[in-house]
PDB file of N, CA and C in Angstrom:
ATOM      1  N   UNK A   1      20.522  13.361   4.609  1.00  0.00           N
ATOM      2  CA  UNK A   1      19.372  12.502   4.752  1.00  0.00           C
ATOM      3  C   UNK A   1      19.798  11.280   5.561  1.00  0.00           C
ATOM      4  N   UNK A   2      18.928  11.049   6.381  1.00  0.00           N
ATOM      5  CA  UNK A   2      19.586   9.513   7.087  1.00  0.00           C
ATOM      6  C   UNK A   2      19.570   8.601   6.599  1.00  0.00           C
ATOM      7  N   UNK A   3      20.440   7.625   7.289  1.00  0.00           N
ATOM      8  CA  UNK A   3      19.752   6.243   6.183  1.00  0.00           C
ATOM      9  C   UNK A   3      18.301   5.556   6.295  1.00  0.00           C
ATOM     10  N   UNK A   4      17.777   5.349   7.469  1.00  0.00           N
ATOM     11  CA  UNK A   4      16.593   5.312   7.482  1.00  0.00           C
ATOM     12  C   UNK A   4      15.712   5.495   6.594  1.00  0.00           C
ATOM     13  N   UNK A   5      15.798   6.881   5.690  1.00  0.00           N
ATOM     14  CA  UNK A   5      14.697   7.078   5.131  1.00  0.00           C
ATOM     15  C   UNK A   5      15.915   7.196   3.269  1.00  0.00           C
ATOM     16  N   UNK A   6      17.000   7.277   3.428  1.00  0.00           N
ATOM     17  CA  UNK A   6      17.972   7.285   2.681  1.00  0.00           C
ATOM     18  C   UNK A   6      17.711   6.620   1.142  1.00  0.00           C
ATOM     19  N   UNK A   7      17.737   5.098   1.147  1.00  0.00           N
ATOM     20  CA  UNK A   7      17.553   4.123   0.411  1.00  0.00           C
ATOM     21  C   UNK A   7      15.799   3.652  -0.034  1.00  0.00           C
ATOM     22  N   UNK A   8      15.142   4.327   0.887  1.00  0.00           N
ATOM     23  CA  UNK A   8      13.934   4.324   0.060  1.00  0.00           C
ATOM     24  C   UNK A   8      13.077   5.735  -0.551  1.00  0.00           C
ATOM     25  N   UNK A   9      14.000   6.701  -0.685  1.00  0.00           N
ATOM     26  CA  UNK A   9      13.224   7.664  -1.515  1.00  0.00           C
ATOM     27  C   UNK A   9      13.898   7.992  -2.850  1.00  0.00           C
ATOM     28  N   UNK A  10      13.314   8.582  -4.076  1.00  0.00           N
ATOM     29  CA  UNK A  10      13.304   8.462  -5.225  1.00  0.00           C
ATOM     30  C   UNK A  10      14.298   9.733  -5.347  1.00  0.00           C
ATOM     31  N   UNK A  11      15.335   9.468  -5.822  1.00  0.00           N
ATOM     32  CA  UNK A  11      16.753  10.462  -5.576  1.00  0.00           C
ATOM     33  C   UNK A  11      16.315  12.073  -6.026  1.00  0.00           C
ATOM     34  N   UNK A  12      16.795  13.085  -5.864  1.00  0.00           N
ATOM     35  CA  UNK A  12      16.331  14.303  -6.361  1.00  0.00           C
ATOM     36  C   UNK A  12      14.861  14.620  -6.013  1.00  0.00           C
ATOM     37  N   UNK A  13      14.014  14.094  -5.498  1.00  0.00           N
ATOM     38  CA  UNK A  13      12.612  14.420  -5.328  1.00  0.00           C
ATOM     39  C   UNK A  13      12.388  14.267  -4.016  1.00  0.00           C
ATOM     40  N   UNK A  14      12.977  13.703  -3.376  1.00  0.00           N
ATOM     41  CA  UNK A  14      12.222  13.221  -1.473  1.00  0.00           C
ATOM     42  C   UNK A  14      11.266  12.768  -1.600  1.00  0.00           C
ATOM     43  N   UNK A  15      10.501  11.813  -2.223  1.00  0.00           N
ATOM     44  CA  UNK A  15       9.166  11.056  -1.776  1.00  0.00           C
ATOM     45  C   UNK A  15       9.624   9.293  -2.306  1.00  0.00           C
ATOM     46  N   UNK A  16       9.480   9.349  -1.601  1.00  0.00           N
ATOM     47  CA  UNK A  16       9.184   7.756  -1.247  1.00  0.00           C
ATOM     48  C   UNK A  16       9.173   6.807  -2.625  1.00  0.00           C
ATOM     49  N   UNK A  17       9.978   5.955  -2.960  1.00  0.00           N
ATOM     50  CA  UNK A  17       9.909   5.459  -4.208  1.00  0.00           C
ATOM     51  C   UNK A  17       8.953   4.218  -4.114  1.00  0.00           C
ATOM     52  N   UNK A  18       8.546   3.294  -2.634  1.00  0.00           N
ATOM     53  CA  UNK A  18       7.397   2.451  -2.274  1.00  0.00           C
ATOM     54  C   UNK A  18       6.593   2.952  -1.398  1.00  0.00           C
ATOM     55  N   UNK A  19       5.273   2.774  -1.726  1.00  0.00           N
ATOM     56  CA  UNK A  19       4.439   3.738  -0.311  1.00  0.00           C
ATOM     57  C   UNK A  19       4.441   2.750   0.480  1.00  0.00           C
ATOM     58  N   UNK A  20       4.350   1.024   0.860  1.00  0.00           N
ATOM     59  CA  UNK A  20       4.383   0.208   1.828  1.00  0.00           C
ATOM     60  C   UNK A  20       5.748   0.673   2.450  1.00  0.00           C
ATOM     61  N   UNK A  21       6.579   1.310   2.590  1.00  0.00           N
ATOM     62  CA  UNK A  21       8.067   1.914   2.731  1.00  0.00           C
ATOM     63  C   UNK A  21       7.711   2.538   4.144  1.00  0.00           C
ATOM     64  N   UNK A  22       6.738   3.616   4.171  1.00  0.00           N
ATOM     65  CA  UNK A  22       6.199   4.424   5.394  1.00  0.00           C
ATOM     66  C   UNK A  22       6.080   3.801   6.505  1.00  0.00           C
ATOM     67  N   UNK A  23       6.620   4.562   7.187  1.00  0.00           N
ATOM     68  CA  UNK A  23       6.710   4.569   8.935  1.00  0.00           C
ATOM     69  C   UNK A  23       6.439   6.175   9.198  1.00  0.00           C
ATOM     70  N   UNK A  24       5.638   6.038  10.487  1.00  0.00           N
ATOM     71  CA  UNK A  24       5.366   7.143  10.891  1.00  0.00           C
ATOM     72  C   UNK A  24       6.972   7.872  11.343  1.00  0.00           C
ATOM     73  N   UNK A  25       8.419   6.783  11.658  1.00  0.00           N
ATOM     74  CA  UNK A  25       9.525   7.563  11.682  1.00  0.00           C
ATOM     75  C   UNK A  25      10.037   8.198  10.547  1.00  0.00           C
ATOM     76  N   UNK A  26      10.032   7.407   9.733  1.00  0.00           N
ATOM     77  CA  UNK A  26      10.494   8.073   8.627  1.00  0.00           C
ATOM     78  C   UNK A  26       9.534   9.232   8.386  1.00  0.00           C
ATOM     79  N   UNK A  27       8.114   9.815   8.541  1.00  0.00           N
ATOM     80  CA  UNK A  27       7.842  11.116   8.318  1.00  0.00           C
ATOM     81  C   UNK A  27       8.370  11.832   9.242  1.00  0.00           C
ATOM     82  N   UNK A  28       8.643  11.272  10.378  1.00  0.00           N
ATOM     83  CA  UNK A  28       9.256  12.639  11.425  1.00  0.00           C
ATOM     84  C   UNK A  28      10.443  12.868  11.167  1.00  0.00           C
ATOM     85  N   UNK A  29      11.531  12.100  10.277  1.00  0.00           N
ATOM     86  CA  UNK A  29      12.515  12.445  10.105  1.00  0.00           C
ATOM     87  C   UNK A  29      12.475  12.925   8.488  1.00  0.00           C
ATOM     88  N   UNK A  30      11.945  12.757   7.701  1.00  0.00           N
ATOM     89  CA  UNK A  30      11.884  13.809   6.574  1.00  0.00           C
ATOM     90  C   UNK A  30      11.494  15.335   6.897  1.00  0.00           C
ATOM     91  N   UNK A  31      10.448  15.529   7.422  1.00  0.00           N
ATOM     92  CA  UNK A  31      10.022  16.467   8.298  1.00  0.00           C
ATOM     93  C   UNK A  31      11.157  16.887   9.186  1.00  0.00           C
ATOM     94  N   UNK A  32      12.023  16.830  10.123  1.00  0.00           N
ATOM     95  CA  UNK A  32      13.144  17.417  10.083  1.00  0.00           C
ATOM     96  C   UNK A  32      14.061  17.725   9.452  1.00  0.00           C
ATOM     97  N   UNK A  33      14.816  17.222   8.759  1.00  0.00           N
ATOM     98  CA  UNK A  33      15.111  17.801   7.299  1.00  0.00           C
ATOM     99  C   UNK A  33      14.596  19.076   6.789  1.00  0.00           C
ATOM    100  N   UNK A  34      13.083  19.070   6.647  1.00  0.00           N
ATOM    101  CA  UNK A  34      12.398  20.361   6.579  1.00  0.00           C
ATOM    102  C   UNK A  34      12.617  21.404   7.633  1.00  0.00           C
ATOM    103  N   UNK A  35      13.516  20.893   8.665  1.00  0.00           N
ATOM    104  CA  UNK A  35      13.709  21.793   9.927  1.00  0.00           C
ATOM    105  C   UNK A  35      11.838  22.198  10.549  1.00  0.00           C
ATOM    106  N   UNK A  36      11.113  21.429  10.424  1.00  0.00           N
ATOM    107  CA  UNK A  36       9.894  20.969  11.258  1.00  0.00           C
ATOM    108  C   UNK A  36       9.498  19.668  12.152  1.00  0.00           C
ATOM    109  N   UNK A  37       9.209  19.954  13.349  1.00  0.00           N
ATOM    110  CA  UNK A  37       8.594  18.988  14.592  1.00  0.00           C
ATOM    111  C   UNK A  37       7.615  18.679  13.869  1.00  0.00           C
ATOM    112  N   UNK A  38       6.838  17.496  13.284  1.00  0.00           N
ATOM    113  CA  UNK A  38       5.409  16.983  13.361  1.00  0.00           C
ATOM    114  C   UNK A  38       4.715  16.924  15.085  1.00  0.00           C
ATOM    115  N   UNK A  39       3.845  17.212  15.144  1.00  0.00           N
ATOM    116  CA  UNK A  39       3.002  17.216  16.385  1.00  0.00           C
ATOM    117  C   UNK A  39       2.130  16.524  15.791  1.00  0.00           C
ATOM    118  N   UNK A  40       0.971  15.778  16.818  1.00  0.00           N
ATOM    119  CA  UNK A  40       0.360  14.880  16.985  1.00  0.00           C
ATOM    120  C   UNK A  40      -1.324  15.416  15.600  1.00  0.00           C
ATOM    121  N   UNK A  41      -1.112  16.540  15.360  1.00  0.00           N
ATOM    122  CA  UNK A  41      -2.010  17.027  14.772  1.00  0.00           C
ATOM    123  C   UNK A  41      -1.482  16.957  13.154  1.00  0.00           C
ATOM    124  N   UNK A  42      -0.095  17.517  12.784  1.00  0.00           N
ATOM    125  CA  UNK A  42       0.357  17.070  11.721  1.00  0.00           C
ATOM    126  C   UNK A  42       0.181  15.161  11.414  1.00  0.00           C
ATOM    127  N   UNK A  43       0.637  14.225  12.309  1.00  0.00           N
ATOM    128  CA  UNK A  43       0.383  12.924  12.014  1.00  0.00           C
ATOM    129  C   UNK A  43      -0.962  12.447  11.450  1.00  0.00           C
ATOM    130  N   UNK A  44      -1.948  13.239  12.488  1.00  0.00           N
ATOM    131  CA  UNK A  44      -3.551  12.964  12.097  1.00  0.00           C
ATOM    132  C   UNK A  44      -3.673  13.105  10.772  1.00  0.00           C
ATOM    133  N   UNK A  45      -3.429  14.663  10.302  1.00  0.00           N
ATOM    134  CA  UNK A  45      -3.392  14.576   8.930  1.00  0.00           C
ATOM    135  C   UNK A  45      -2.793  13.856   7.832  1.00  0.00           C
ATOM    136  N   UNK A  46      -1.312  13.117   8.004  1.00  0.00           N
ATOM    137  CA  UNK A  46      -0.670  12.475   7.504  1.00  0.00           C
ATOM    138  C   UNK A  46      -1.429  10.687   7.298  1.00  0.00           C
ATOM    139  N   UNK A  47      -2.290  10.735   8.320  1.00  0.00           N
ATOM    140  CA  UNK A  47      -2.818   8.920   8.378  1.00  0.00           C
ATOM    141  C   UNK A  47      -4.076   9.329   7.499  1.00  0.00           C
ATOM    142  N   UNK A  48      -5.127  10.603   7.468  1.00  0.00           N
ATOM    143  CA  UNK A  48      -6.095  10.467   6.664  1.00  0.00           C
ATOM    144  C   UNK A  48      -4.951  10.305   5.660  1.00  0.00           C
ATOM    145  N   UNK A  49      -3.975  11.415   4.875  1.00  0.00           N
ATOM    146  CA  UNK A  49      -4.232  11.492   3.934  1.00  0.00           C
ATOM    147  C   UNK A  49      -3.812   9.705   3.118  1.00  0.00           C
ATOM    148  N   UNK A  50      -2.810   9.062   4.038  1.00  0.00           N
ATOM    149  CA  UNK A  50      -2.852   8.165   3.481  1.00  0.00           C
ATOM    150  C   UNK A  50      -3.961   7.193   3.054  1.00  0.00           C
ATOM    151  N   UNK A  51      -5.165   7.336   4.425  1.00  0.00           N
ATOM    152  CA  UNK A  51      -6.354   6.346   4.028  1.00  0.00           C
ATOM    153  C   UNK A  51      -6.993   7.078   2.896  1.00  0.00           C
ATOM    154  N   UNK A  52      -6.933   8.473   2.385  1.00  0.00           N
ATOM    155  CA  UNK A  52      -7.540   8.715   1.539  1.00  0.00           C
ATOM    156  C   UNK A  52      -7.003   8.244   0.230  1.00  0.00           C
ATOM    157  N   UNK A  53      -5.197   8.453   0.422  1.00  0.00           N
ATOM    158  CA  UNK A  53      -4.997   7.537  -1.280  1.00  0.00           C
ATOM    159  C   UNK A  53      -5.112   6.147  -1.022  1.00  0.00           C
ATOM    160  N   UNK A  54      -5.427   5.445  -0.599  1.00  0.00           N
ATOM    161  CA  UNK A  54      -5.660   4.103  -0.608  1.00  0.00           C
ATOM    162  C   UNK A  54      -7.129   3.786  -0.739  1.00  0.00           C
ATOM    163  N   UNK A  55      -7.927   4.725  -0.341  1.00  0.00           N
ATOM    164  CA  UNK A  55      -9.055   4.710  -1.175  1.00  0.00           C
ATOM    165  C   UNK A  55      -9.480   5.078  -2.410  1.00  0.00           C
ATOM    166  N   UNK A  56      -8.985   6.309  -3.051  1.00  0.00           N
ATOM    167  CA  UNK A  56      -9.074   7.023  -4.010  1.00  0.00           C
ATOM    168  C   UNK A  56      -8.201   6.782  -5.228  1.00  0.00           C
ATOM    169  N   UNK A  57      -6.675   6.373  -4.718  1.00  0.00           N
ATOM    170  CA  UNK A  57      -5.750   6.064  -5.620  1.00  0.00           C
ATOM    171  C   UNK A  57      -5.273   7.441  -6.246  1.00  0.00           C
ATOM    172  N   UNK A  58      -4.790   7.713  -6.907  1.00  0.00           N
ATOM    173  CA  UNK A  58      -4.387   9.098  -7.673  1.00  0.00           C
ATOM    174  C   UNK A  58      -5.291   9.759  -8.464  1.00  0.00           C
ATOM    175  N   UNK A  59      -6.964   9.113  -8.285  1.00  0.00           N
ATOM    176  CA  UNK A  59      -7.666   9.978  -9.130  1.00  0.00           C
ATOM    177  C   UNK A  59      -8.533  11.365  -8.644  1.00  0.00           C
ATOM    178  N   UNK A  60      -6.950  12.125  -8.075  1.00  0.00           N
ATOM    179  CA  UNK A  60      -7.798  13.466  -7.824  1.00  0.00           C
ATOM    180  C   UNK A  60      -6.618  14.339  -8.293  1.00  0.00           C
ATOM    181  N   UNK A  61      -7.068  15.937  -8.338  1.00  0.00           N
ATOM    182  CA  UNK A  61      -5.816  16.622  -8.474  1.00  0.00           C
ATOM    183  C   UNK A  61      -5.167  17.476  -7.540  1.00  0.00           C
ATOM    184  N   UNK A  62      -4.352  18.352  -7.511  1.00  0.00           N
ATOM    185  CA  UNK A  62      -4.099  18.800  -5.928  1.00  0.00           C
ATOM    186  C   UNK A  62      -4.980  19.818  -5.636  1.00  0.00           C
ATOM    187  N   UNK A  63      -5.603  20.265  -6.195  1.00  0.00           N
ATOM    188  CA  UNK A  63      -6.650  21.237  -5.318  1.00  0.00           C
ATOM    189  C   UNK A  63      -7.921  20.569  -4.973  1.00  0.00           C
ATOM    190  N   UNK A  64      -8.096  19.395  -5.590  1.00  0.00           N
ATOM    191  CA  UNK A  64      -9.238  18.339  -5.022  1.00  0.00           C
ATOM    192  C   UNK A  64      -8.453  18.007  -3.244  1.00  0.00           C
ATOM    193  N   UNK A  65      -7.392  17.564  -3.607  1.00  0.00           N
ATOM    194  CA  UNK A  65      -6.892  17.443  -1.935  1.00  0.00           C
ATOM    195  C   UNK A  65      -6.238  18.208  -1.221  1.00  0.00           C
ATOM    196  N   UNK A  66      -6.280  19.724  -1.312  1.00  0.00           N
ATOM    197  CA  UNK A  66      -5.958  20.753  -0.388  1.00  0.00           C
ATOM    198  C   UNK A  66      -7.510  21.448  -0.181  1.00  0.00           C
ATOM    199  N   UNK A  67      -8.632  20.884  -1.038  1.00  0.00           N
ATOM    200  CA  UNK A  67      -9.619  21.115  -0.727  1.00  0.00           C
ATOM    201  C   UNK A  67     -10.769  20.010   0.270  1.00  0.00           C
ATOM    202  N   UNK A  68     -10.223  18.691   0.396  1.00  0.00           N
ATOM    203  CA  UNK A  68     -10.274  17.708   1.470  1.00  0.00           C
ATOM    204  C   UNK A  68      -9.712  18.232   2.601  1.00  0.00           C
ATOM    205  N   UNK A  69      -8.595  18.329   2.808  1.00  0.00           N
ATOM    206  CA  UNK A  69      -7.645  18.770   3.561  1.00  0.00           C
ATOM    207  C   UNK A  69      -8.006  19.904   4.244  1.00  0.00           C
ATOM    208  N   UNK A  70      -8.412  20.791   4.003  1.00  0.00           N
ATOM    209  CA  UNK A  70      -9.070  22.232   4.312  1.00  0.00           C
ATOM    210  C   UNK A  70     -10.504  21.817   5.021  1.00  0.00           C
ATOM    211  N   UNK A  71     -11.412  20.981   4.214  1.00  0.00           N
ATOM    212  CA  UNK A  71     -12.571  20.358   5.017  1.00  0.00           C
ATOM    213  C   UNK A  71     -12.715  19.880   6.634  1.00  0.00           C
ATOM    214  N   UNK A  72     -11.361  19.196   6.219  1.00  0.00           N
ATOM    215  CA  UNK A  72     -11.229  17.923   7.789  1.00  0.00           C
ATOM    216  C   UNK A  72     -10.356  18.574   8.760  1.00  0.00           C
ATOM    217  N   UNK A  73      -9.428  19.343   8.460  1.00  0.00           N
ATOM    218  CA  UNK A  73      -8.326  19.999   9.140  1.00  0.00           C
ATOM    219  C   UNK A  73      -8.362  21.647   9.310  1.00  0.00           C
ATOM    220  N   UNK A  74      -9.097  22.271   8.636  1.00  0.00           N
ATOM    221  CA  UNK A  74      -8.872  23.799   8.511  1.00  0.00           C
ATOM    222  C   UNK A  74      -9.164  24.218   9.684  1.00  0.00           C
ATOM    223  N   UNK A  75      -9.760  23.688  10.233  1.00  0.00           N
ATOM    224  CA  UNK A  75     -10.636  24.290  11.620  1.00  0.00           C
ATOM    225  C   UNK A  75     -11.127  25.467  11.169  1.00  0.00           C
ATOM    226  N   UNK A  76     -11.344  26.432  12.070  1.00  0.00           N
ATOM    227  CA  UNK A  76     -11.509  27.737  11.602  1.00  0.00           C
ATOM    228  C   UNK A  76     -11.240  29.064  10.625  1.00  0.00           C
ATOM    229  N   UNK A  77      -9.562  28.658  10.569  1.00  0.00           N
ATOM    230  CA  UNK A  77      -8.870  29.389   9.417  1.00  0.00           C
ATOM    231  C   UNK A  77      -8.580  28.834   8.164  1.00  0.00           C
ATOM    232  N   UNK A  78      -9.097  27.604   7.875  1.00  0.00           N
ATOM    233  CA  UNK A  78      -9.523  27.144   6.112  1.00  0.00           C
ATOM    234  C   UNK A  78      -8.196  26.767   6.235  1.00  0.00           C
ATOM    235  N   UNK A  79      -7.650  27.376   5.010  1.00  0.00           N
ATOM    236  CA  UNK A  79      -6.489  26.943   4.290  1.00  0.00           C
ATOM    237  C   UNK A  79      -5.290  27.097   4.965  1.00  0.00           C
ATOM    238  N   UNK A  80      -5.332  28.919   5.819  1.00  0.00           N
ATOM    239  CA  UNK A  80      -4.055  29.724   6.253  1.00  0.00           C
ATOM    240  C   UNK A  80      -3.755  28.712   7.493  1.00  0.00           C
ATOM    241  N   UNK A  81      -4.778  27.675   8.357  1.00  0.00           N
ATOM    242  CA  UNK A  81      -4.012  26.588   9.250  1.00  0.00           C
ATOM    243  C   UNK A  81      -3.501  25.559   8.537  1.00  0.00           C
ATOM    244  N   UNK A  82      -3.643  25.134   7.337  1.00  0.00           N
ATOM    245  CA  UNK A  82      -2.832  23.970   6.706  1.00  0.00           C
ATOM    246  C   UNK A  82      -1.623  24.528   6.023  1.00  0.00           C
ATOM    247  N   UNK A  83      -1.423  25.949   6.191  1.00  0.00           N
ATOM    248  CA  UNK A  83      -0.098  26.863   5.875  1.00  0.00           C
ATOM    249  C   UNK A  83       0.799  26.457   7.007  1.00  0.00           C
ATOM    250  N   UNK A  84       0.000  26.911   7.733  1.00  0.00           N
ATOM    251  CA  UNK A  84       0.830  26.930   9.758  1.00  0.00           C
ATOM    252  C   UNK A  84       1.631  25.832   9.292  1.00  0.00           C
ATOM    253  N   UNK A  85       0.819  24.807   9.726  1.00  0.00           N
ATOM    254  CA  UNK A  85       1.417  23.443   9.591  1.00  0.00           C
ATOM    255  C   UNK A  85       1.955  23.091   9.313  1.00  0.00           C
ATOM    256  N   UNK A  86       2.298  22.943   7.524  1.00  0.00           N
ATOM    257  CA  UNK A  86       3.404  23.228   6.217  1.00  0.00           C
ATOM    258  C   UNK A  86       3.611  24.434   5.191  1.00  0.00           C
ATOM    259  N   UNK A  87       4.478  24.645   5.896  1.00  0.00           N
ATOM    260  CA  UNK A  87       4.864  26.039   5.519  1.00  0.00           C
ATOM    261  C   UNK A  87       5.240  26.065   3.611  1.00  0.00           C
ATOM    262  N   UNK A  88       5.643  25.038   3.366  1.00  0.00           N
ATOM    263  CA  UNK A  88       6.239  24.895   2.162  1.00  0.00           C
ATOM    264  C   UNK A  88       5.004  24.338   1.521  1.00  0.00           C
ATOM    265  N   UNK A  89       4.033  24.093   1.639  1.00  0.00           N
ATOM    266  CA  UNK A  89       2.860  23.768   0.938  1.00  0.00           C
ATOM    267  C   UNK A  89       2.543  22.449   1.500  1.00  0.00           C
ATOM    268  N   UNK A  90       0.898  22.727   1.725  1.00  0.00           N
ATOM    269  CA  UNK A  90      -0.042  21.624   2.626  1.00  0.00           C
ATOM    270  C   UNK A  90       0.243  20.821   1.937  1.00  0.00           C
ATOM    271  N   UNK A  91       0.057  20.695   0.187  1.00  0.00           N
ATOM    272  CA  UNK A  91       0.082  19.411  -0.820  1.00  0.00           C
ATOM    273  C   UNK A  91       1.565  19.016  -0.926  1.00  0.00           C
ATOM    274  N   UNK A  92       2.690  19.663  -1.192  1.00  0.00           N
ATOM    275  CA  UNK A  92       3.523  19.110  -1.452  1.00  0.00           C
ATOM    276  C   UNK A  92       4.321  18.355   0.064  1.00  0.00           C
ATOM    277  N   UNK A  93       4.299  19.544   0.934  1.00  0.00           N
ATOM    278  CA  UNK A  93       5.176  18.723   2.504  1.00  0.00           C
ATOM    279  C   UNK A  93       4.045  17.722   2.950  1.00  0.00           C
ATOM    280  N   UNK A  94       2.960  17.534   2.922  1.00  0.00           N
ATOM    281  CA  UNK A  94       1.951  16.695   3.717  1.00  0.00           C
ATOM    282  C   UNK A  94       1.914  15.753   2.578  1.00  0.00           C
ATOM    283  N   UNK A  95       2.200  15.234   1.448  1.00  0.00           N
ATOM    284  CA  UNK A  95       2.401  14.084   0.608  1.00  0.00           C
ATOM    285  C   UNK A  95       3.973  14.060   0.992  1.00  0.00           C
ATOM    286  N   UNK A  96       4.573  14.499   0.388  1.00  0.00           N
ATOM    287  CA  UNK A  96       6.062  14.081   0.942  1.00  0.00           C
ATOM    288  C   UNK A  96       6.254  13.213   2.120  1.00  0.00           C
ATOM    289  N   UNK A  97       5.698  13.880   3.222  1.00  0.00           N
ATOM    290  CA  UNK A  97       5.709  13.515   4.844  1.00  0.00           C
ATOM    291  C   UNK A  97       4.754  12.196   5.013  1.00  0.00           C
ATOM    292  N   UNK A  98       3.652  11.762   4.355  1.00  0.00           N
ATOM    293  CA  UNK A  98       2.697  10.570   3.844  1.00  0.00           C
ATOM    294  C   UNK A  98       3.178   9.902   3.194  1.00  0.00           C
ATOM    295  N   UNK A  99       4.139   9.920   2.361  1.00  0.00           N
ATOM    296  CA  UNK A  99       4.920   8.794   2.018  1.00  0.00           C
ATOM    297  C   UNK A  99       4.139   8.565   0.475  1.00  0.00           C
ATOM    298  N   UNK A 100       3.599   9.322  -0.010  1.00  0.00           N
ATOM    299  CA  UNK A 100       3.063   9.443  -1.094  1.00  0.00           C
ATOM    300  C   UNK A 100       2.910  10.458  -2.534  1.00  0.00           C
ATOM    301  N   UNK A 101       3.035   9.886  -3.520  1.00  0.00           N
ATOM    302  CA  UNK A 101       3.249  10.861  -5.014  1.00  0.00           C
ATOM    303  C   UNK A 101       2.419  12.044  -4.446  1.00  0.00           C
ATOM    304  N   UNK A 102       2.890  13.080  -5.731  1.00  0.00           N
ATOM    305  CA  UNK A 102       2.623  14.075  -5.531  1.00  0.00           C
ATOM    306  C   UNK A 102       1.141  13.831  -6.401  1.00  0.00           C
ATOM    307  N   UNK A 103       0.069  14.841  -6.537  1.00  0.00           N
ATOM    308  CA  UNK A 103      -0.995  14.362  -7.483  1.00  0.00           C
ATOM    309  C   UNK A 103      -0.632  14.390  -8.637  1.00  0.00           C
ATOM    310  N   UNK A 104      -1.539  13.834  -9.564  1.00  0.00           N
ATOM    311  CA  UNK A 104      -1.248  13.835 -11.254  1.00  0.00           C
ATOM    312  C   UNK A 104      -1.470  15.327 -11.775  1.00  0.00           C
ATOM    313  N   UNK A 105      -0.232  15.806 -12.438  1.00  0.00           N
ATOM    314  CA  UNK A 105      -0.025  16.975 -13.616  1.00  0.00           C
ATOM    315  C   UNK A 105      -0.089  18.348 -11.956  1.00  0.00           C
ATOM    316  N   UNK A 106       0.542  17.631 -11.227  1.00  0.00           N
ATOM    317  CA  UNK A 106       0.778  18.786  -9.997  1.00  0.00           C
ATOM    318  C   UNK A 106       2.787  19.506 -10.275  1.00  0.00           C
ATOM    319  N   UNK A 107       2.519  20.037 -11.537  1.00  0.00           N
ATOM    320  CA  UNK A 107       3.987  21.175 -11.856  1.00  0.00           C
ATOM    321  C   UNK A 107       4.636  21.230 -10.762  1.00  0.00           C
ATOM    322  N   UNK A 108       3.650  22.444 -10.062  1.00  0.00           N
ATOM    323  CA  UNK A 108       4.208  22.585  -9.047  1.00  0.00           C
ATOM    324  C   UNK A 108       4.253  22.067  -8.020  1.00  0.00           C
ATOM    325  N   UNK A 109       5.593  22.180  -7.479  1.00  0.00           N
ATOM    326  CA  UNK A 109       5.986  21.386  -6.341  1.00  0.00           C
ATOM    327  C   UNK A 109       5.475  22.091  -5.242  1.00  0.00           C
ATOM    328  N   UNK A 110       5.264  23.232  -5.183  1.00  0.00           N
ATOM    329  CA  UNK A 110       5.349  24.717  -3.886  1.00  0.00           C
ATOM    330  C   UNK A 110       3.622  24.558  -3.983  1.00  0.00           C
ATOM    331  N   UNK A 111       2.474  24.030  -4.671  1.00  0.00           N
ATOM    332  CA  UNK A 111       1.390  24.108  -4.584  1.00  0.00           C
ATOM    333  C   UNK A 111       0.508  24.202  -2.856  1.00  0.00           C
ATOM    334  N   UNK A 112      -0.110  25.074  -3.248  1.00  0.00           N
ATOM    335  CA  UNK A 112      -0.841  24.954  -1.506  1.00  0.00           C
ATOM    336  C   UNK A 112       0.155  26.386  -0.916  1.00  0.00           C
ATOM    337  N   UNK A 113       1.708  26.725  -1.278  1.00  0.00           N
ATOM    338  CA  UNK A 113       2.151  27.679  -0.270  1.00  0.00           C
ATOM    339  C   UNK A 113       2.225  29.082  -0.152  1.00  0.00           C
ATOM    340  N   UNK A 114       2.627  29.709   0.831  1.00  0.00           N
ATOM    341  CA  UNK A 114       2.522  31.211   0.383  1.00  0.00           C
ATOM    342  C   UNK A 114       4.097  31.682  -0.185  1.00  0.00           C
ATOM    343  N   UNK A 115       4.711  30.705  -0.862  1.00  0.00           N
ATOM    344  CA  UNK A 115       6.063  31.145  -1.777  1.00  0.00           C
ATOM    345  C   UNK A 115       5.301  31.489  -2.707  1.00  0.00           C
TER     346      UNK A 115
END
């Protein structure tokens, strides 16, 4: 992990232990780590989802926001393009990469993937 993003994530978990912490570098370099390029279309999604927890706060659960997510982003193929994207799960790599908790009573970490 670099240092960059090193000293501000919550040890054993990769997300961000302050969300004021986020830089759009630090998602491109967690996201490598994942051995994934963000493209300009992954970021888009990464800035709603942040304006969405800063509106909403944590009161949704993760299929409330892989079902946002699917709305604004699916384009044509729903869910299987927010797969493309994050392969390891829309909810867990696209909060990770946002700089933000995972949702409340979200077990699973792999939620959203085809593991």
């Amino acid at each position: 992990m670099s240092e960059l993003v090193e000293h501000h994530v919550v040890k054993n978990k990769g997300y961000l232990a302050e969300l004021g912490d986020w830089s759009e570098a630090m998602a491109r370099q967690l996201a490598s780590e994942d051995h994934l390029d963000l493209t300009e279309e992954h970021m888009d999604i990464l800035r709603y989802l942040r304006k969405y927890y800063n509106k909403h706060g944590q009161g949704y659960n993760a299929r409330t926001l892989l079902n946002v997510m699917e709305f604004e982003f699916g384009k044509w193929e729903g869910k299987r393009h927010l797969y493309k994207l994050f392969p390891k799960g829309p909810v867990n790599q696209a909060c990770k990469f946002a700089g933000l908790p995972l949702p409340p009573e979200c077990n699973d970490t792999s939620f959203g993937s085809v593991h």
